[in-house]
Structures are given as C-alpha cells and as structure tokens.
PDB file of N, CA and C in Angstrom:
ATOM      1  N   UNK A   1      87.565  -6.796  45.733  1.00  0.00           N
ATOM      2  CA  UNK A   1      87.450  -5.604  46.527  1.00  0.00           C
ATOM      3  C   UNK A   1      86.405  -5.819  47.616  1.00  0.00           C
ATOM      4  N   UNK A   2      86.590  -5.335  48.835  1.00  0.00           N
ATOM      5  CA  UNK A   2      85.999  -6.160  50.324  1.00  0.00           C
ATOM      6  C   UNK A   2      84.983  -4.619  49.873  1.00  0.00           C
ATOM      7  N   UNK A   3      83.761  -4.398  50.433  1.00  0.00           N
ATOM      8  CA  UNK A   3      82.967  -3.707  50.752  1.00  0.00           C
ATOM      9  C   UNK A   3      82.603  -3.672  52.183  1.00  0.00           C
ATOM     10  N   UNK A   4      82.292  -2.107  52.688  1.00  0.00           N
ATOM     11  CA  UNK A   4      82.100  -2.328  54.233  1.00  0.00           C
ATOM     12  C   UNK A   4      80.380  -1.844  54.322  1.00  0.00           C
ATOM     13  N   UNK A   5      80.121  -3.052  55.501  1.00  0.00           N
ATOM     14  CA  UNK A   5      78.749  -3.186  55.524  1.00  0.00           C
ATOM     15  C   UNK A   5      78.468  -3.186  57.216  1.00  0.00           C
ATOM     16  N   UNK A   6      76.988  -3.018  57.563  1.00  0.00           N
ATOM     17  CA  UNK A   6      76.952  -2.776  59.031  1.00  0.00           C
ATOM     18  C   UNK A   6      75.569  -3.591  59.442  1.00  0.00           C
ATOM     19  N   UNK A   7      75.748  -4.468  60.255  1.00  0.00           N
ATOM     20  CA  UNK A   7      74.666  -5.631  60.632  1.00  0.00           C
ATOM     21  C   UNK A   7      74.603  -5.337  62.195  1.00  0.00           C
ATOM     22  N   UNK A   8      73.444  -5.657  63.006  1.00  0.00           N
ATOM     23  CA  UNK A   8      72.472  -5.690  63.900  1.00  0.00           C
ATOM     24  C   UNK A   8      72.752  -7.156  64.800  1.00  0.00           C
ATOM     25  N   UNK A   9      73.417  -7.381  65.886  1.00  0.00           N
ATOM     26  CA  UNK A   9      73.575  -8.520  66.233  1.00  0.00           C
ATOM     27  C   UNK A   9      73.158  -8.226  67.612  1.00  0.00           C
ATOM     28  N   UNK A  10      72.682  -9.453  67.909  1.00  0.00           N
ATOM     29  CA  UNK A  10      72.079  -9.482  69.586  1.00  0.00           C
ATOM     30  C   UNK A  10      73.320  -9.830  70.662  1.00  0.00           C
ATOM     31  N   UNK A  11      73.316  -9.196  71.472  1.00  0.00           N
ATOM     32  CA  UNK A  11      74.687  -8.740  72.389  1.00  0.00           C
ATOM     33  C   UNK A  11      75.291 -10.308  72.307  1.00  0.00           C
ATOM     34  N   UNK A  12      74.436 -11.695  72.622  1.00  0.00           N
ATOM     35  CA  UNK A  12      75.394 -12.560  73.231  1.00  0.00           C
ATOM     36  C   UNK A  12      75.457 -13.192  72.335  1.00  0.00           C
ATOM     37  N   UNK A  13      75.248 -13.197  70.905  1.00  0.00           N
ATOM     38  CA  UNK A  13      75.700 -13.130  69.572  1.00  0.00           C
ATOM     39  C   UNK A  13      77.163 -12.905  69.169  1.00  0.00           C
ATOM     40  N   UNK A  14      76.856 -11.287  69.515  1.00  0.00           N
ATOM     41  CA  UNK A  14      78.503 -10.517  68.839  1.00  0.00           C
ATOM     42  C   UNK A  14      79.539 -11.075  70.578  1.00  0.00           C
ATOM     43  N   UNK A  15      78.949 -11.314  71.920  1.00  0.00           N
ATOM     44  CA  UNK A  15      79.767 -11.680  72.414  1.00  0.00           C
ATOM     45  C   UNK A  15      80.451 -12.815  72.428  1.00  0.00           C
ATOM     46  N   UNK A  16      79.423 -14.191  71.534  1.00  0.00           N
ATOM     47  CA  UNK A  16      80.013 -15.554  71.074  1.00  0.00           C
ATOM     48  C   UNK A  16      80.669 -15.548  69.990  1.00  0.00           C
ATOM     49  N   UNK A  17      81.044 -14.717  68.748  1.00  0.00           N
ATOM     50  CA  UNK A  17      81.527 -14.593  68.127  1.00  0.00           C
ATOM     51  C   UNK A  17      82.768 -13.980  68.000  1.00  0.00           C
ATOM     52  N   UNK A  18      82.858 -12.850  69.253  1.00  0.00           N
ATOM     53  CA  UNK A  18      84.023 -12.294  69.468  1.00  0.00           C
ATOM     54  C   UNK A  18      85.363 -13.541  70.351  1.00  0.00           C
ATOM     55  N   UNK A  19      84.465 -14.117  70.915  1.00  0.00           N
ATOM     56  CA  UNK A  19      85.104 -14.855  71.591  1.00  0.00           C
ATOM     57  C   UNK A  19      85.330 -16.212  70.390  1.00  0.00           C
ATOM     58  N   UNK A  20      84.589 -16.687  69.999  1.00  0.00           N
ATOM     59  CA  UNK A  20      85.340 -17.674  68.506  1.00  0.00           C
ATOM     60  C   UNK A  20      86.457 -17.001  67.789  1.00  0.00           C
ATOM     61  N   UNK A  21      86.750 -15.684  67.412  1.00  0.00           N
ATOM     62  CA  UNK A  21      87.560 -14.649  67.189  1.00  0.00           C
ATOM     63  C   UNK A  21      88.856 -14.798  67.560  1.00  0.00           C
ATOM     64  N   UNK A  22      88.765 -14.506  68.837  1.00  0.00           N
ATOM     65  CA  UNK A  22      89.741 -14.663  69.785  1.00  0.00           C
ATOM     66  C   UNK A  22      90.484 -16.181  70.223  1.00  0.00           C
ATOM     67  N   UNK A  23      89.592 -17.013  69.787  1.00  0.00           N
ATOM     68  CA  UNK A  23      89.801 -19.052  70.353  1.00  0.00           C
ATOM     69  C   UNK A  23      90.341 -19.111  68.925  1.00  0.00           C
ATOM     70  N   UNK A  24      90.072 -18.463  67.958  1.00  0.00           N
ATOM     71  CA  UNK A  24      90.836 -18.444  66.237  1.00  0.00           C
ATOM     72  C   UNK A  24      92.025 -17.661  66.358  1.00  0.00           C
ATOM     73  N   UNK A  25      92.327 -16.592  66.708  1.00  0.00           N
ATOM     74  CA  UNK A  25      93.206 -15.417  67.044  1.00  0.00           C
ATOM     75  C   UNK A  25      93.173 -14.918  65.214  1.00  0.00           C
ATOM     76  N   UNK A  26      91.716 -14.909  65.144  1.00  0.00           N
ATOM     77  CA  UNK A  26      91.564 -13.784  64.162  1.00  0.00           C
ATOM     78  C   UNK A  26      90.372 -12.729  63.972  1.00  0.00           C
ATOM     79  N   UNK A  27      90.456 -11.547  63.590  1.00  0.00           N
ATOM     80  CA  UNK A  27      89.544 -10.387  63.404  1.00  0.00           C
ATOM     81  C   UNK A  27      87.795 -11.246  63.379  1.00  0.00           C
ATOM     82  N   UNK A  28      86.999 -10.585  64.210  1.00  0.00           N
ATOM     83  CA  UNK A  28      85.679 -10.160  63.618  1.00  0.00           C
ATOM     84  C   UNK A  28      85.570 -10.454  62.771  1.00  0.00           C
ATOM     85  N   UNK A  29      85.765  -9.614  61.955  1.00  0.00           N
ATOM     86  CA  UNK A  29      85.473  -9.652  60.702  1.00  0.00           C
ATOM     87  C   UNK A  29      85.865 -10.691  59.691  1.00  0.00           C
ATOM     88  N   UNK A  30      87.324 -10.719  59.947  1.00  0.00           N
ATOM     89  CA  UNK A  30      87.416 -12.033  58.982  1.00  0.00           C
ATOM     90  C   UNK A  30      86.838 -13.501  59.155  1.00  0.00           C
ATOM     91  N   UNK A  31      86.539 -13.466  60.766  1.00  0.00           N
ATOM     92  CA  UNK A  31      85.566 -14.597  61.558  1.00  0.00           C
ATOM     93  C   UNK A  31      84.042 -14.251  60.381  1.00  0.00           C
ATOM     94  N   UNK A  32      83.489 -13.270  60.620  1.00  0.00           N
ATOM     95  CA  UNK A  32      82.572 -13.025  59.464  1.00  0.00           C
ATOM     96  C   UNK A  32      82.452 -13.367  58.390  1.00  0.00           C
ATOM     97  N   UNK A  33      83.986 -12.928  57.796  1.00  0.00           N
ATOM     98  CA  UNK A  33      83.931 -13.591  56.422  1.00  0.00           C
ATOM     99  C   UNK A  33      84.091 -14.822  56.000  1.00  0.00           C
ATOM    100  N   UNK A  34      84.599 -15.431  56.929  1.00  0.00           N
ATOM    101  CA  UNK A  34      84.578 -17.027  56.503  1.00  0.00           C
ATOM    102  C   UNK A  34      83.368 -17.384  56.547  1.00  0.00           C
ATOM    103  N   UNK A  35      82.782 -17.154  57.723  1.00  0.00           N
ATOM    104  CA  UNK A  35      81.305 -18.137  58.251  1.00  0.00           C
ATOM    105  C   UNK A  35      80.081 -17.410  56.787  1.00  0.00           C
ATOM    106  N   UNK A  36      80.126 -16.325  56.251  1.00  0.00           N
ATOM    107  CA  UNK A  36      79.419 -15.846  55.016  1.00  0.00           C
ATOM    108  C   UNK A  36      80.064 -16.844  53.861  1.00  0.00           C
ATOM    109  N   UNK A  37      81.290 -17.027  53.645  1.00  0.00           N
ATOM    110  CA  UNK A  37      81.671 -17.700  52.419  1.00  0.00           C
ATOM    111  C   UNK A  37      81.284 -19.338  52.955  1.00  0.00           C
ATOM    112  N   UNK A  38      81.192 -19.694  53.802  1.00  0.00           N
ATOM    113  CA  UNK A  38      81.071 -21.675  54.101  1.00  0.00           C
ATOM    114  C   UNK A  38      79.425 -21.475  53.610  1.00  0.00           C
ATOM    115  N   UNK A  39      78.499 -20.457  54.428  1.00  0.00           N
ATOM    116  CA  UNK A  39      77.128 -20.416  54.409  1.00  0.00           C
ATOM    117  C   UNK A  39      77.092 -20.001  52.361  1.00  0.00           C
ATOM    118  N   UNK A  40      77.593 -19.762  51.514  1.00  0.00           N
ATOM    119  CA  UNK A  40      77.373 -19.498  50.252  1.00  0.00           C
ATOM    120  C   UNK A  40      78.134 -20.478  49.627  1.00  0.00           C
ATOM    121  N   UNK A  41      78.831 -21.077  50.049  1.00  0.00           N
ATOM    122  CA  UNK A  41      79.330 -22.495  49.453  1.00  0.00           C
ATOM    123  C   UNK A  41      78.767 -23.780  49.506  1.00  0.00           C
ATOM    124  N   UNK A  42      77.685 -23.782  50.792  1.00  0.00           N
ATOM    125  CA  UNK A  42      76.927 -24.737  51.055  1.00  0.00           C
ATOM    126  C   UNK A  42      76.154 -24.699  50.220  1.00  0.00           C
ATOM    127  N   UNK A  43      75.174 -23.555  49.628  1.00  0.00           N
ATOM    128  CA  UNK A  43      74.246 -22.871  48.929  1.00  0.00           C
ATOM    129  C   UNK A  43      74.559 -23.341  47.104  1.00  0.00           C
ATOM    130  N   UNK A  44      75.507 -23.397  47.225  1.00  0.00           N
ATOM    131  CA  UNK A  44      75.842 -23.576  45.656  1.00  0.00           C
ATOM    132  C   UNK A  44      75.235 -24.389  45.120  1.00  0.00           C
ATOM    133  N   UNK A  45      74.263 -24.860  43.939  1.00  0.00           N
ATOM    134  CA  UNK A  45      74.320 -26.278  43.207  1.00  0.00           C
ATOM    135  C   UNK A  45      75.095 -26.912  42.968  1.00  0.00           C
ATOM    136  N   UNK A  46      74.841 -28.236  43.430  1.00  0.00           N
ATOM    137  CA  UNK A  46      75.594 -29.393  43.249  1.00  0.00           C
ATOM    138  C   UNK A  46      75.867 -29.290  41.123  1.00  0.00           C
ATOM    139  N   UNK A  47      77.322 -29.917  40.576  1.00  0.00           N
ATOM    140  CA  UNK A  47      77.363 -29.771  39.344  1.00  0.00           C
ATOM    141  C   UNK A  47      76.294 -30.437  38.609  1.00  0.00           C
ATOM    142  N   UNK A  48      75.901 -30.088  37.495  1.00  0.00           N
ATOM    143  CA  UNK A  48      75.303 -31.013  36.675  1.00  0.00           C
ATOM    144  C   UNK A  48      75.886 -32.631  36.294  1.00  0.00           C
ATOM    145  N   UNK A  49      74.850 -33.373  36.592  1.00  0.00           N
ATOM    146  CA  UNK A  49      75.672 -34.972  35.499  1.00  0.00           C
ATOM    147  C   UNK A  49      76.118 -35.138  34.678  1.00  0.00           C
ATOM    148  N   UNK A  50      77.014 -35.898  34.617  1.00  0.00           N
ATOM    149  CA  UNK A  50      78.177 -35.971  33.100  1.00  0.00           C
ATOM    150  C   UNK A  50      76.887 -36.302  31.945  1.00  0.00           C
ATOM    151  N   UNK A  51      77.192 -36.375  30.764  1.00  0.00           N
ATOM    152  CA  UNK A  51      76.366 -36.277  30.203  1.00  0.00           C
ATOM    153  C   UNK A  51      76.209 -38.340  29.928  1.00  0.00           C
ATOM    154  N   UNK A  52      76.997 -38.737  30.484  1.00  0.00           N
ATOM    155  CA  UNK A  52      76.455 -40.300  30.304  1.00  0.00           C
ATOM    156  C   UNK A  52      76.053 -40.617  31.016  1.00  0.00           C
ATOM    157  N   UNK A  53      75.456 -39.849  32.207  1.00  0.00           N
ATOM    158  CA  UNK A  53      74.491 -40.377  33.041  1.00  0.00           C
ATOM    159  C   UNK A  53      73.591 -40.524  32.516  1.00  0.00           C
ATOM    160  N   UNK A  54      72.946 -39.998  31.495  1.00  0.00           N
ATOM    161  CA  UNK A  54      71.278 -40.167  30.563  1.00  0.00           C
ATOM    162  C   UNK A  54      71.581 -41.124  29.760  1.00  0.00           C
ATOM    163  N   UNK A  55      72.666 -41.526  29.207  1.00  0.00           N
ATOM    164  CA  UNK A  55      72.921 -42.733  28.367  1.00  0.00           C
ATOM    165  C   UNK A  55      72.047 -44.323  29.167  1.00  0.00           C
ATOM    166  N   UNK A  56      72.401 -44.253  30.817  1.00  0.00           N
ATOM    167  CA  UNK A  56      71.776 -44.620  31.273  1.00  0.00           C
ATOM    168  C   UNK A  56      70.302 -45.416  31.167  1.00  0.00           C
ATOM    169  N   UNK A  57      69.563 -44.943  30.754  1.00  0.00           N
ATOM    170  CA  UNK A  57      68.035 -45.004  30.335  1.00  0.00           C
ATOM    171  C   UNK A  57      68.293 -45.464  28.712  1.00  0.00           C
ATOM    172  N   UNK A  58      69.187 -45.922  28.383  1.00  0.00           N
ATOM    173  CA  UNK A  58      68.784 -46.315  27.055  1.00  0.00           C
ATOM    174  C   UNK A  58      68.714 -47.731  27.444  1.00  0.00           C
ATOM    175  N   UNK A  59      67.702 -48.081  26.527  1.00  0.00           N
ATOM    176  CA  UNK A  59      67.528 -49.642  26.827  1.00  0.00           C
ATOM    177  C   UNK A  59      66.653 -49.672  28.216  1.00  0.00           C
ATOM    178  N   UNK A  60      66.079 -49.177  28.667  1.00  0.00           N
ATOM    179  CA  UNK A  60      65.490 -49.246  30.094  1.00  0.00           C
ATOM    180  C   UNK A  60      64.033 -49.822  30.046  1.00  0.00           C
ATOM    181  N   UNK A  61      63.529 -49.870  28.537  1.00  0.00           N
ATOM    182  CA  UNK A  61      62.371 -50.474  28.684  1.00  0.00           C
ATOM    183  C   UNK A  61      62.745 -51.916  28.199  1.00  0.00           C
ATOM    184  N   UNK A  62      63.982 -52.292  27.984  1.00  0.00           N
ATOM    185  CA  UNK A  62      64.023 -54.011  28.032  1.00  0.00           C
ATOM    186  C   UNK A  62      64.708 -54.807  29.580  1.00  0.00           C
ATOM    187  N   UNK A  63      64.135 -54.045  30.294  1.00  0.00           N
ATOM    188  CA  UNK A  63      64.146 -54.175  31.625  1.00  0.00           C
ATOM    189  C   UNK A  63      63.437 -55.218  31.872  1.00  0.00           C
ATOM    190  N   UNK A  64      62.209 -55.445  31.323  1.00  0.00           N
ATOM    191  CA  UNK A  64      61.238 -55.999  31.913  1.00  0.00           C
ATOM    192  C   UNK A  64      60.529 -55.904  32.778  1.00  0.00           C
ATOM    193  N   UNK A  65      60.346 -54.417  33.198  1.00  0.00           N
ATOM    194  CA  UNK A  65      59.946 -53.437  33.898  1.00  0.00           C
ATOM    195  C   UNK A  65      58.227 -53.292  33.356  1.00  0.00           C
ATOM    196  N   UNK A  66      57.361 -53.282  33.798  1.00  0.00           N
ATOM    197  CA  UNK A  66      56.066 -53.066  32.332  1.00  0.00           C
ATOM    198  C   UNK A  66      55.351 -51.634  32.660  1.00  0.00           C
ATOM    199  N   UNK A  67      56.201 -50.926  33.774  1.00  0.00           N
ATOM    200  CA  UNK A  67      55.226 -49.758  34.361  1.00  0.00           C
ATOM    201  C   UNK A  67      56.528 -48.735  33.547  1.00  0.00           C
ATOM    202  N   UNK A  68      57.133 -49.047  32.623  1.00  0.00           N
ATOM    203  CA  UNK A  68      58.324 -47.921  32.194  1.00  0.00           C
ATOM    204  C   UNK A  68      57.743 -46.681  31.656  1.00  0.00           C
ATOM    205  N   UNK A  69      56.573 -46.852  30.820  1.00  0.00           N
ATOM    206  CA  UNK A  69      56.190 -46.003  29.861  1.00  0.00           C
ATOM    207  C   UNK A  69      55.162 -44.915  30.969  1.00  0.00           C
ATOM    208  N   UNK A  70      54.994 -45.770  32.143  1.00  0.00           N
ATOM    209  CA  UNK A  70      54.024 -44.698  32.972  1.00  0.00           C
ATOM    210  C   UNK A  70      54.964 -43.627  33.778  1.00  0.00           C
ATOM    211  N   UNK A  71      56.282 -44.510  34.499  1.00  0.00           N
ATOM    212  CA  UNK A  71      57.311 -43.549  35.054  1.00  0.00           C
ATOM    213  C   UNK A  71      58.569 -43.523  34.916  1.00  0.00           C
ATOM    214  N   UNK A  72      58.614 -43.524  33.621  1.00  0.00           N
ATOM    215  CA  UNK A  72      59.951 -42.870  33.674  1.00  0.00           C
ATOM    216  C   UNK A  72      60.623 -41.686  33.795  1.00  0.00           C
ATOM    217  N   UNK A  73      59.359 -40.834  34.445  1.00  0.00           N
ATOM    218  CA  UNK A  73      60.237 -39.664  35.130  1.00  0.00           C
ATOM    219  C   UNK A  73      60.447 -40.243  36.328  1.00  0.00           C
ATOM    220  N   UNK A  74      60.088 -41.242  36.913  1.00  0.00           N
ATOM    221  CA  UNK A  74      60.587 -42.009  38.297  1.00  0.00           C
ATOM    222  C   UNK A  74      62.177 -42.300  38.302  1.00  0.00           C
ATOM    223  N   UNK A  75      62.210 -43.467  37.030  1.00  0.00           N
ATOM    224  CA  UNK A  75      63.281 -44.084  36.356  1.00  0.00           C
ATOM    225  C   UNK A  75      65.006 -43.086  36.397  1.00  0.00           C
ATOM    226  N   UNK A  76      64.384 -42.536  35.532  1.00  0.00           N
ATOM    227  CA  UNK A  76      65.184 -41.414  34.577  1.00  0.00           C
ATOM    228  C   UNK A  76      65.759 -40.443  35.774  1.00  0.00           C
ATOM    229  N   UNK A  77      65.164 -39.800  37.191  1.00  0.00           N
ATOM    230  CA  UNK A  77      65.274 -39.174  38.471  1.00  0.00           C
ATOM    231  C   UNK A  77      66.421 -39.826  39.243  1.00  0.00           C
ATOM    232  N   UNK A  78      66.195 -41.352  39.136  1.00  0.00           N
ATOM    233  CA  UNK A  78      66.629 -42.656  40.056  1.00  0.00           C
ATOM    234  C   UNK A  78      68.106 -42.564  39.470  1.00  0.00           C
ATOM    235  N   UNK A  79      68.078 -42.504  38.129  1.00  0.00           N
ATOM    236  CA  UNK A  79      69.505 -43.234  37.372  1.00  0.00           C
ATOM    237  C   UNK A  79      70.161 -41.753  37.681  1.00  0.00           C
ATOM    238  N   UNK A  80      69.785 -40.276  37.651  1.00  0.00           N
ATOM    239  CA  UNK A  80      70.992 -39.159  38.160  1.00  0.00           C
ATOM    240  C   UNK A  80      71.079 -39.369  39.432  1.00  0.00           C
ATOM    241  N   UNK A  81      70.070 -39.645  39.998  1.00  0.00           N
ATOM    242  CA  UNK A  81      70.718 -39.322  41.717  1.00  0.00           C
ATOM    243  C   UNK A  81      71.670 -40.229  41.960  1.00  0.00           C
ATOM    244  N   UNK A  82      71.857 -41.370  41.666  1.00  0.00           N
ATOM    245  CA  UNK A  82      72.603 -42.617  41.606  1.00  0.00           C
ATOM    246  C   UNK A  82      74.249 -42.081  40.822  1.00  0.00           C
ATOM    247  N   UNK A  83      73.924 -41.444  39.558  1.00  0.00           N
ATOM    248  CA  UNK A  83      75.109 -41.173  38.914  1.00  0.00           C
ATOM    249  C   UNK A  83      75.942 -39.644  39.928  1.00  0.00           C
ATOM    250  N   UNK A  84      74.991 -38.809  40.660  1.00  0.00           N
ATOM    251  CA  UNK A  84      74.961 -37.630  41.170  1.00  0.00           C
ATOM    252  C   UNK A  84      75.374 -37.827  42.703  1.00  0.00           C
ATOM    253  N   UNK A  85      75.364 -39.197  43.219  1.00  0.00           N
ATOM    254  CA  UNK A  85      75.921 -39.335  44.788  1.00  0.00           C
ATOM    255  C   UNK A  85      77.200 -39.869  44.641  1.00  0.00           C
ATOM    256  N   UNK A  86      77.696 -40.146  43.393  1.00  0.00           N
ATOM    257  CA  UNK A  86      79.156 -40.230  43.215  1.00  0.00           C
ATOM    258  C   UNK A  86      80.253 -39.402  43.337  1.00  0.00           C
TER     259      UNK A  86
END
C-alpha cells in the first residue's frame, strides 16, 4: 500500500527531475519511487558469510605465522572479506 507524502524541493531540483520524468516518459512520482528504492537497496547489508568461511582459520596457526595469537582479529577479518568479495 503506497502512502502519500509531501517533500520540499529546490525549484531546479523538481525542474531536473521533472525533466528525467519526461526523458523516462514516466510520472514524478514513480521517478521518485524508484530513485528512493535504488537509494534503500544500496543501504542494505551485504549477506552474512556462508558459514565455511570461519572454517577458514582452522589450522591458521600452523601457518608459520608467529604474530597469530596477537592478531587474529587481523587474520580472521582478512579470511571474510576475501570469502565476502565473492
């Protein structure tokens, strides 16, 4: 269910937008509503890591690594973003 709401735009604002409107050949408003839903989709959290991304870190101190026990919140950060840019 759409709700109607009333916003404050600076003239050459609502006049660049009317005119994207029109270069779309669709409503204001629905020009509105898209550009609100892309801006709240961007916004979303990225999903959580599968859960074998932490499997990851097993075995990580026979690395031969000798600074493991100081950062492995370094470590452990490194191996999701890695599993998380996939």
């Amino acid at each position: 269910m759409k709700t109607r709401t009333m916003i404050y735009l600076e003239k050459r604002e609502l006049h660049a937008l009317r005119e994207e409107a029109r270069s779309q050949r669709i409503s204001l408003a629905e020009l509105l509503r898209r550009v609100v839903k892309q801006y709240l989709d961007r916004r979303q959290l990225p999903p959580a890591p599968d859960a074998s991304a932490y499997l990851k870190i097993v075995a990580l101190g026979a690395s031969g690594q000798k600074e493991i026990a100081e950062r492995h919140d370094h470590y452990l950060g490194d191996a999701l973003r890695r599993e998380h840019a996939r």
